[in-house]
C-alpha atoms as a PDB file:
ATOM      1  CA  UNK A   1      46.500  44.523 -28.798  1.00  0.00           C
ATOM      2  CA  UNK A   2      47.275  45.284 -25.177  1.00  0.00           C
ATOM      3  CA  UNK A   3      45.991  43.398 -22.244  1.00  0.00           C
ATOM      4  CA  UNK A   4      43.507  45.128 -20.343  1.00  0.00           C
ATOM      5  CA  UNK A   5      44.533  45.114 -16.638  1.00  0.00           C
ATOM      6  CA  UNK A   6      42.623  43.974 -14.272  1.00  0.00           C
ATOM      7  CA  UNK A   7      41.477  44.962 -11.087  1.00  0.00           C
ATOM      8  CA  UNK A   8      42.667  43.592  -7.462  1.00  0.00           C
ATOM      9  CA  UNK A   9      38.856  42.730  -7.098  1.00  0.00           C
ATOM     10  CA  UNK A  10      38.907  41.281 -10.908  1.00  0.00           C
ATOM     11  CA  UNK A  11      41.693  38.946  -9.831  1.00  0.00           C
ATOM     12  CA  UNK A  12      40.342  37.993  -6.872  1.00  0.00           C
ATOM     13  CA  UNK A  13      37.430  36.743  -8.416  1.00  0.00           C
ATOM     14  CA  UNK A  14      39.323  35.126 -10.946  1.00  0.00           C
ATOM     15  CA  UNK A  15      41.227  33.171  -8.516  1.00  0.00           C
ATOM     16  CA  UNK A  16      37.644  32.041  -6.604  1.00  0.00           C
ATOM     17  CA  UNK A  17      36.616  31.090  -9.992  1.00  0.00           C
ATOM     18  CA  UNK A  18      39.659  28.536 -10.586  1.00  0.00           C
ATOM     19  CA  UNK A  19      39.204  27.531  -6.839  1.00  0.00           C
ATOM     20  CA  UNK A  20      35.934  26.622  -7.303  1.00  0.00           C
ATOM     21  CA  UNK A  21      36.186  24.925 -10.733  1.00  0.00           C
ATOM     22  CA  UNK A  22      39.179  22.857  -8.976  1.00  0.00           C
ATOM     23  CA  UNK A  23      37.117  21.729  -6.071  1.00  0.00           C
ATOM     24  CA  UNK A  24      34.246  20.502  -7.723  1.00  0.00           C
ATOM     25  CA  UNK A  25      36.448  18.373 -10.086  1.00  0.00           C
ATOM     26  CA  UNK A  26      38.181  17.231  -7.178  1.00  0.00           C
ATOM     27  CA  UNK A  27      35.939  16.619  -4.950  1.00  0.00           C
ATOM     28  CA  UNK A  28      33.806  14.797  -7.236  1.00  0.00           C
ATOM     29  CA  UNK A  29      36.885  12.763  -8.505  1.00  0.00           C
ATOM     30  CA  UNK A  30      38.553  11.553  -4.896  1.00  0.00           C
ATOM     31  CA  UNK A  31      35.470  12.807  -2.514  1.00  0.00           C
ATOM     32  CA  UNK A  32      35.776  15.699   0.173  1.00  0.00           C
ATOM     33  CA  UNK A  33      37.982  13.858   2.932  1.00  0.00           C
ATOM     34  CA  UNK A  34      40.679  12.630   0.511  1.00  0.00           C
ATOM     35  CA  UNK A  35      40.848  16.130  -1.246  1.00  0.00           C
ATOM     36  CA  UNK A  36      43.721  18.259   0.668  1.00  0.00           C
ATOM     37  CA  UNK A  37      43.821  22.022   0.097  1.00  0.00           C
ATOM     38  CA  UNK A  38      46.787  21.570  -1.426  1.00  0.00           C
ATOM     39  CA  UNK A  39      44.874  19.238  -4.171  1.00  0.00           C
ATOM     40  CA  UNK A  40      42.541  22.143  -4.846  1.00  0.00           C
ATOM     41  CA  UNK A  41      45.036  25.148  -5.129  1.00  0.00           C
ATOM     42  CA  UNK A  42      47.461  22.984  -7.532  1.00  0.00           C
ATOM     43  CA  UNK A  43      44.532  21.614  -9.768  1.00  0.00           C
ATOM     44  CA  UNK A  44      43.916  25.544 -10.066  1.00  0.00           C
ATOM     45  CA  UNK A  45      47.254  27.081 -10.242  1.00  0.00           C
ATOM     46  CA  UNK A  46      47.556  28.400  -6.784  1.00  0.00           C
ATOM     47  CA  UNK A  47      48.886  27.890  -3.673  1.00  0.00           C
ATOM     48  CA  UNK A  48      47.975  27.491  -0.276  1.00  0.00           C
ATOM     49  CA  UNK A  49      47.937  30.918   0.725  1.00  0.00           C
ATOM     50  CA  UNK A  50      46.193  31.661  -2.028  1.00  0.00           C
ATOM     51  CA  UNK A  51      43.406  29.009  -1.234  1.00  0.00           C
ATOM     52  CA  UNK A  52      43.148  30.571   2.276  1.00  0.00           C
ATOM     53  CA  UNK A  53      43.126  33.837   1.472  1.00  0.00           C
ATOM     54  CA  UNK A  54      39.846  33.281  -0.272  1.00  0.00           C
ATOM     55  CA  UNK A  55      38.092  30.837   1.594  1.00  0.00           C
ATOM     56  CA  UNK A  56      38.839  29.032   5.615  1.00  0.00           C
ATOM     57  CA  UNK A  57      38.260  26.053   4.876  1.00  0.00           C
ATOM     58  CA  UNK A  58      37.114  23.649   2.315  1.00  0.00           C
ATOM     59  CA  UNK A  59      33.199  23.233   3.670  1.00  0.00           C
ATOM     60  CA  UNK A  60      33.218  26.683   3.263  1.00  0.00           C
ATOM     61  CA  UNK A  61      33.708  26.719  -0.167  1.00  0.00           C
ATOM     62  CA  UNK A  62      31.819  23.089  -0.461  1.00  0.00           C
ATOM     63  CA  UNK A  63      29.205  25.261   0.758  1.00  0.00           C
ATOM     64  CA  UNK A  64      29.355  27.983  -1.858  1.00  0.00           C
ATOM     65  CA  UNK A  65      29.429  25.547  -4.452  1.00  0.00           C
ATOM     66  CA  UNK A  66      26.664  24.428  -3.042  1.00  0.00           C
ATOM     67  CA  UNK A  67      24.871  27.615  -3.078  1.00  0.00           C
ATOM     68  CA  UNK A  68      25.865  28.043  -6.727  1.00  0.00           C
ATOM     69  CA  UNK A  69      23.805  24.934  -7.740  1.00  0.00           C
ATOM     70  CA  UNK A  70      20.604  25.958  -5.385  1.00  0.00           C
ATOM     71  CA  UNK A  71      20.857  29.348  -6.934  1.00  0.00           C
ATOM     72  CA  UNK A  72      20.642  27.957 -10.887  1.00  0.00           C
ATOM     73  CA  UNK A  73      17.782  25.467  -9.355  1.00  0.00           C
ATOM     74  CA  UNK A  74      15.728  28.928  -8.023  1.00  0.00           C
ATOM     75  CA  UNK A  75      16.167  30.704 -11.140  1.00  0.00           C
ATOM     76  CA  UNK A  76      15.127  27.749 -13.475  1.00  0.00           C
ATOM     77  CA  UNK A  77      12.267  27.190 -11.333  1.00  0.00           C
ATOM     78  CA  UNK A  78      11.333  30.670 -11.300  1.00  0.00           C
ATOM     79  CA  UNK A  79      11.190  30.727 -14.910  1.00  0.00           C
ATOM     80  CA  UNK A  80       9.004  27.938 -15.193  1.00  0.00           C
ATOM     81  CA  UNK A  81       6.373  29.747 -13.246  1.00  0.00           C
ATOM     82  CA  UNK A  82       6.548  32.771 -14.557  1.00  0.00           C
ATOM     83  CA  UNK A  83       6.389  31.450 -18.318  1.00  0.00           C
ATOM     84  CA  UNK A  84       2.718  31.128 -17.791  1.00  0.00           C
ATOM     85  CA  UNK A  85       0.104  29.118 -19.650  1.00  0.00           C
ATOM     86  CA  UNK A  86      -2.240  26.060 -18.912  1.00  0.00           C
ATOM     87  CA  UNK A  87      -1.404  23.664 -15.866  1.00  0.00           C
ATOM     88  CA  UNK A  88      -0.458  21.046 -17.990  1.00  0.00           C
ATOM     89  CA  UNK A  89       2.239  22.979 -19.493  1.00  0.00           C
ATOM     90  CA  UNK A  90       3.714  24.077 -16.287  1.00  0.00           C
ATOM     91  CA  UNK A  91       3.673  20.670 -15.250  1.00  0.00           C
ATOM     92  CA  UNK A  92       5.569  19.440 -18.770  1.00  0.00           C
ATOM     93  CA  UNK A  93       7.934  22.058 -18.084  1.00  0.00           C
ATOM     94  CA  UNK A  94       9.093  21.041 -14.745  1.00  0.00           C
ATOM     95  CA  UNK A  95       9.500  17.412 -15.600  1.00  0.00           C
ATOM     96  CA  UNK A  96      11.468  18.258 -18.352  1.00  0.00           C
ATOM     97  CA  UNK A  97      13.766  20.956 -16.099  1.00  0.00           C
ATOM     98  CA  UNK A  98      14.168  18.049 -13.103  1.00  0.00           C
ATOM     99  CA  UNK A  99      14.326  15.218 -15.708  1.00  0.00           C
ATOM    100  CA  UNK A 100      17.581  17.280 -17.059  1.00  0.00           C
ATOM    101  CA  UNK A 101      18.587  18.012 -13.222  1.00  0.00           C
ATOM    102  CA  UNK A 102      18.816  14.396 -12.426  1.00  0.00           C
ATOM    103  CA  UNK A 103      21.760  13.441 -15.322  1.00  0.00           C
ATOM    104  CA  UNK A 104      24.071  16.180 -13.456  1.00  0.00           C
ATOM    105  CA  UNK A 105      25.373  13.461 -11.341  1.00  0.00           C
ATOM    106  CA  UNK A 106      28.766  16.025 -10.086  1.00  0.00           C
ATOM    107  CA  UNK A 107      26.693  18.792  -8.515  1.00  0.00           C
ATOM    108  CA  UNK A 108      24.611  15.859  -6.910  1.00  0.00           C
ATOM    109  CA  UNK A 109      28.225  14.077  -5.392  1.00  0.00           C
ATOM    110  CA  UNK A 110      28.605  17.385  -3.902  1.00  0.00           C
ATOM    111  CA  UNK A 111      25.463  16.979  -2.074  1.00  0.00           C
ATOM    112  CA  UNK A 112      26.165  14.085  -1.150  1.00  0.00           C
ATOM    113  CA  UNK A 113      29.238  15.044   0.203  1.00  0.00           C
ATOM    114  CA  UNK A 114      27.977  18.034   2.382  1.00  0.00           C
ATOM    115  CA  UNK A 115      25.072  15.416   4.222  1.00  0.00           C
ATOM    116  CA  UNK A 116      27.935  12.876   5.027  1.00  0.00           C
ATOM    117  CA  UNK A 117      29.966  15.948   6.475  1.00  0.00           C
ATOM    118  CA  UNK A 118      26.889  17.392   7.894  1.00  0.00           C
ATOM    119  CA  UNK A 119      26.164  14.052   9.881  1.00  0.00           C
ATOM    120  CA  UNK A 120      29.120  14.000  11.284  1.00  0.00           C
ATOM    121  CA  UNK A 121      30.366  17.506  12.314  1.00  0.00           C
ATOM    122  CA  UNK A 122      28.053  18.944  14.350  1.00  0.00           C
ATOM    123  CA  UNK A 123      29.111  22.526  13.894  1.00  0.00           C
ATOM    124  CA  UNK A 124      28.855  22.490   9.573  1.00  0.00           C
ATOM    125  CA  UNK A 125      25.588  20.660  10.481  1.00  0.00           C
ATOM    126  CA  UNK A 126      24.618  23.944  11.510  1.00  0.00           C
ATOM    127  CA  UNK A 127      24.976  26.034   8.348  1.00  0.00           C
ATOM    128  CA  UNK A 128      23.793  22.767   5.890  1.00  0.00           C
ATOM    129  CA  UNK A 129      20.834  22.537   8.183  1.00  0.00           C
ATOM    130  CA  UNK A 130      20.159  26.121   7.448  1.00  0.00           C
ATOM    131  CA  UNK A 131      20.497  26.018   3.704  1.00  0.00           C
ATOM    132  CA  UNK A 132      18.221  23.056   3.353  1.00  0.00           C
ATOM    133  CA  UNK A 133      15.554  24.407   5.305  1.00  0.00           C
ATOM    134  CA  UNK A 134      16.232  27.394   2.916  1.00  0.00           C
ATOM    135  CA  UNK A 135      16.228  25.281  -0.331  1.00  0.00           C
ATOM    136  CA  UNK A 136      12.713  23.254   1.057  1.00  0.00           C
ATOM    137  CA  UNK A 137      10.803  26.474   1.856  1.00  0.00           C
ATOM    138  CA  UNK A 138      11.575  27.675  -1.679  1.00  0.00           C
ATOM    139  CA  UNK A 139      10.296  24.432  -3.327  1.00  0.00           C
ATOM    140  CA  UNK A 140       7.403  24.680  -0.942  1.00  0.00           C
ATOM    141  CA  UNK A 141       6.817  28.092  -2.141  1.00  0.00           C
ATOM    142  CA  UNK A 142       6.329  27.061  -5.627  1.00  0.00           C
ATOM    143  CA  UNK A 143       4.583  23.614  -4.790  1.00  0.00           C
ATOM    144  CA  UNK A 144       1.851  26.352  -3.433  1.00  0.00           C
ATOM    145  CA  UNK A 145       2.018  29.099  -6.049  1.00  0.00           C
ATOM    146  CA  UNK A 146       1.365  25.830  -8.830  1.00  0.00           C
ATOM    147  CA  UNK A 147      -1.443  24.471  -6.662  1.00  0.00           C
ATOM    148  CA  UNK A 148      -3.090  28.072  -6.745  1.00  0.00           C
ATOM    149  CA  UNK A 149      -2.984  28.527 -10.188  1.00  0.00           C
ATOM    150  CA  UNK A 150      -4.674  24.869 -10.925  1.00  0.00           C
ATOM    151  CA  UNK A 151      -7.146  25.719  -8.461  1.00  0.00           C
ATOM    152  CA  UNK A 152      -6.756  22.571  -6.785  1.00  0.00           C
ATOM    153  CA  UNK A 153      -6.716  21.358  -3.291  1.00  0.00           C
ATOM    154  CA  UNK A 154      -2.449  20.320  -1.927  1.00  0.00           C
ATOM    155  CA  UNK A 155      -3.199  16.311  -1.161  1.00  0.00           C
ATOM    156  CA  UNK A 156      -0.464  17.120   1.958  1.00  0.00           C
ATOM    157  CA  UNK A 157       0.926  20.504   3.143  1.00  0.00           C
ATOM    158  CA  UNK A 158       3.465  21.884   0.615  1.00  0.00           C
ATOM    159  CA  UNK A 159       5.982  22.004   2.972  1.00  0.00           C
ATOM    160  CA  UNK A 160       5.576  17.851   3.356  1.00  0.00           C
ATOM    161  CA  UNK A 161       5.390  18.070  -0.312  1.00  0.00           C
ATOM    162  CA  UNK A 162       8.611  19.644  -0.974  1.00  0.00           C
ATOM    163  CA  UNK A 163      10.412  17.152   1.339  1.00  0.00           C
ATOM    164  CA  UNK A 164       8.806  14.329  -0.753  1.00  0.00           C
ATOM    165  CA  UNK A 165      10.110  16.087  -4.277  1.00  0.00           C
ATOM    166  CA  UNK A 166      13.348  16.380  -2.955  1.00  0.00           C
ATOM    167  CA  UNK A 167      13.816  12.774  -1.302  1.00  0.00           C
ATOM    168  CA  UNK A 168      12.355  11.462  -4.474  1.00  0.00           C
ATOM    169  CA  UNK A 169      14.698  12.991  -6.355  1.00  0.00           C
ATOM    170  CA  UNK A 170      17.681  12.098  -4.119  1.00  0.00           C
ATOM    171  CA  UNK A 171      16.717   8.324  -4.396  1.00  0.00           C
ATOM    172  CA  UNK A 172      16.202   8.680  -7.914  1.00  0.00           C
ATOM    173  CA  UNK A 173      19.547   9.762  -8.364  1.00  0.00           C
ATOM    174  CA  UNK A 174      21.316   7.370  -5.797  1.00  0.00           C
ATOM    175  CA  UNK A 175      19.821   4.376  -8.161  1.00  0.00           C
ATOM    176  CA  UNK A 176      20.999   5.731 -11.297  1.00  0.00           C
ATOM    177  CA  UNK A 177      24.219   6.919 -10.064  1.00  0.00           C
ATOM    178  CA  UNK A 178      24.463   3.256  -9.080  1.00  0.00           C
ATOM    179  CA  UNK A 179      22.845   1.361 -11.938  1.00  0.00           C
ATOM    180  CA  UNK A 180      22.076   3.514 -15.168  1.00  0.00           C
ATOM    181  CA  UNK A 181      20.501   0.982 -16.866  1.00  0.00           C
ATOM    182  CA  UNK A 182      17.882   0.375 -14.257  1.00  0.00           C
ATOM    183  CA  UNK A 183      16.688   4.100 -14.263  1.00  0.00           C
ATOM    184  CA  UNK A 184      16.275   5.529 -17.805  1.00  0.00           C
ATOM    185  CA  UNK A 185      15.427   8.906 -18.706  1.00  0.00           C
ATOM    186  CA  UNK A 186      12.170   7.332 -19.471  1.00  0.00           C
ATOM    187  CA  UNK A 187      11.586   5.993 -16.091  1.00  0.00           C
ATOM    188  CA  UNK A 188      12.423   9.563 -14.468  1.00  0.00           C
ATOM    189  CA  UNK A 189       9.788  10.868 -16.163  1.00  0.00           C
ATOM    190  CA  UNK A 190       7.294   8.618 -15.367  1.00  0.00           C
ATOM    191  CA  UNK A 191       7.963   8.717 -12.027  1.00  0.00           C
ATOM    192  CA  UNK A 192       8.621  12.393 -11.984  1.00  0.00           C
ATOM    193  CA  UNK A 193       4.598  12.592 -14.192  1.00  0.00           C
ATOM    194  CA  UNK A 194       3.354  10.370 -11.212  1.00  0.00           C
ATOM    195  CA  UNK A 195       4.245  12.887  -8.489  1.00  0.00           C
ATOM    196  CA  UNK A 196       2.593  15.940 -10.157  1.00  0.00           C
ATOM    197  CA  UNK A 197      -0.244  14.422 -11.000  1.00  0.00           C
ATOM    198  CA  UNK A 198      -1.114  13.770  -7.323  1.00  0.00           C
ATOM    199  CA  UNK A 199       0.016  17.303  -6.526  1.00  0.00           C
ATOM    200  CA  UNK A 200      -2.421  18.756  -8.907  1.00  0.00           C
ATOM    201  CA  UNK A 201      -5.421  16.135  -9.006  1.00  0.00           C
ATOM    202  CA  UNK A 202      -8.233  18.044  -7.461  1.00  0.00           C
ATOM    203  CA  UNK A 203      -9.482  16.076  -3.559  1.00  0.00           C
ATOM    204  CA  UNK A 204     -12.516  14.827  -3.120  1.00  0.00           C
ATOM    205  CA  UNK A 205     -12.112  14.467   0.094  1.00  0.00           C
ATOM    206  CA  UNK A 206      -9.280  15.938   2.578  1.00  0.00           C
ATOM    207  CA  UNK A 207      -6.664  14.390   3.825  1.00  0.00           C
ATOM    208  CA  UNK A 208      -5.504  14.332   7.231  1.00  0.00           C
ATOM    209  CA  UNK A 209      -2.665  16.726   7.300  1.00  0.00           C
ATOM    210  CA  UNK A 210       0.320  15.974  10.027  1.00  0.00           C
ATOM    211  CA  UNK A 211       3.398  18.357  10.772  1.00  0.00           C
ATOM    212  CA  UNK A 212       6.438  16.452   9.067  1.00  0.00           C
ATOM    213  CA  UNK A 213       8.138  18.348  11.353  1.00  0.00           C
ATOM    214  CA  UNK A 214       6.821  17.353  14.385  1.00  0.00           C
ATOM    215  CA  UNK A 215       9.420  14.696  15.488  1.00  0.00           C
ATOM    216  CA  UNK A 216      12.344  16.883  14.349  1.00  0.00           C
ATOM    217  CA  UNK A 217      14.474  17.804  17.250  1.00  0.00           C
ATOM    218  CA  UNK A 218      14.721  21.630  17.747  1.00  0.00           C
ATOM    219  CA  UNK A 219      18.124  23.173  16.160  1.00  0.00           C
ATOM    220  CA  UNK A 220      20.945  22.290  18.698  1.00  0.00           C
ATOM    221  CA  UNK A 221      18.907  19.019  20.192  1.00  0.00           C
ATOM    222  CA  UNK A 222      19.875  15.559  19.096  1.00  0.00           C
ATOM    223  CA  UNK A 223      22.951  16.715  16.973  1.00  0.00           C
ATOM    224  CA  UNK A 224      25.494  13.794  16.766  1.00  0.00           C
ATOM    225  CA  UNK A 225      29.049  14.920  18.351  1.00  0.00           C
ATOM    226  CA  UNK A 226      31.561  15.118  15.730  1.00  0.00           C
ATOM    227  CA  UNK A 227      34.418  12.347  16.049  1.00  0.00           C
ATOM    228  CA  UNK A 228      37.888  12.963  15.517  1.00  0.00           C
ATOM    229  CA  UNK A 229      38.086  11.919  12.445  1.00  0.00           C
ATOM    230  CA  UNK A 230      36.122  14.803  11.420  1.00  0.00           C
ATOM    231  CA  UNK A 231      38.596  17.431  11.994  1.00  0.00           C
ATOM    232  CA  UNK A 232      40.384  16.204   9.163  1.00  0.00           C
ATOM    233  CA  UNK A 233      37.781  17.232   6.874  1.00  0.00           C
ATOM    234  CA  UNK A 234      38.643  20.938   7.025  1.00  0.00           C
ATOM    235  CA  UNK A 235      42.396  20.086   6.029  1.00  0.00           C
END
């Protein structure tokens, strides 16, 4: 049978495809900094110019990668909503989806990753900054969409909410990443069961509500200067 050819647009996207497969196994095998370019393109097949005629730089494509992940995360959790039924199945539903989310220990090395890089070069700080206030006001969305529909009062406002889901998560995963045996899939859930059932347990009485963003400094204020080290990052 002959080969269908493909298209210059078809092989380009090929070639991002191996990139990005490559970079995630490297990167979660010797971490971003010790990763060279020339690691990626060779665990793919490439070279080089092939790796930067696709992408600048490896945040870049740490950051697409990135995306990738947030982008499953959104549709999963759009799904759950839209599936319907009681409160209490909603609820099941997402401790089951981010009971499952926190054994993909790769995609959460990558994360990792970006908030070490993002700490210390102030100009990818930037663009991570941006997607995570991106990723939080989606969870925050939802957070208030799943309130609505239990007809119950938000114990804090969503947007504080989402920031707790996500840190608990993120400390969740640091301790089992660490020490399996001390957080089993039974523990996730429990502690994953305790948070939603003070998101949807109806107030008796309200709760003083502060900005969590208050003592944030504005974008561009209080940013760490990158050190030197940093530059080799991008190499």
């Amino acid at each position: 049978m002959k080969r269908e050819r493909l298209t210059h647009a078809q092989r380009k996207e090929r070639t991002r495809e191996h990139l990005f497969e490559a970079a995630r196994t490297m990167f979660v095998k010797k971490g971003l900094a010790a990763t060279s370019v020339e690691d990626i393109a060779e665990a793919a097949g490439y070279t080089r110019g092939a790796f930067y005629s696709n992408f600048d730089g490896k945040p870049e494509l740490l950051l697409e990668l990135l995306r990738r992940d947030h982008d499953s995360a959104r549709a999963n959790l759009r799904a759950i909503m839209e599936e319907g039924g009681t409160p209490a199945g909603t609820t099941a539903r997402a401790i089951a989806y981010y009971s499952r989310y926190f054994r993909d220990q790769d995609f959460f090395l990558l994360w990792v990753e970006a908030k070490l890089l993002a700490y210390r070069d102030a100009g990818f700080q930037e663009s991570f900054n941006a997607f995570q206030n991106e990723k939080l006001g989606q969870v925050s969305a939802y957070i208030r969409t799943f309130s609505e529909r239990n007809g119950s009062s938000l114990p804090l406002q969503a947007d504080a909410l989402a920031l707790g889901l996500v840190s608990l998560c993120d400390g969740v995963q640091f301790f089992r990443l660490c020490d399996p045996q001390m957080v089993s899939d039974k523990v996730m859930q429990t502690v994953l069961a305790g948070f939603f059932s003070c998101v949807s347990r109806r107030q008796s009485e309200e709760i003083p509500q502060a900005d969590h963003r208050a003592g944030v400094p504005e974008r561009g204020r209080g940013r760490r200067t990158p050190t030197t080290g940093a530059d080799n990052i991008h190499d």
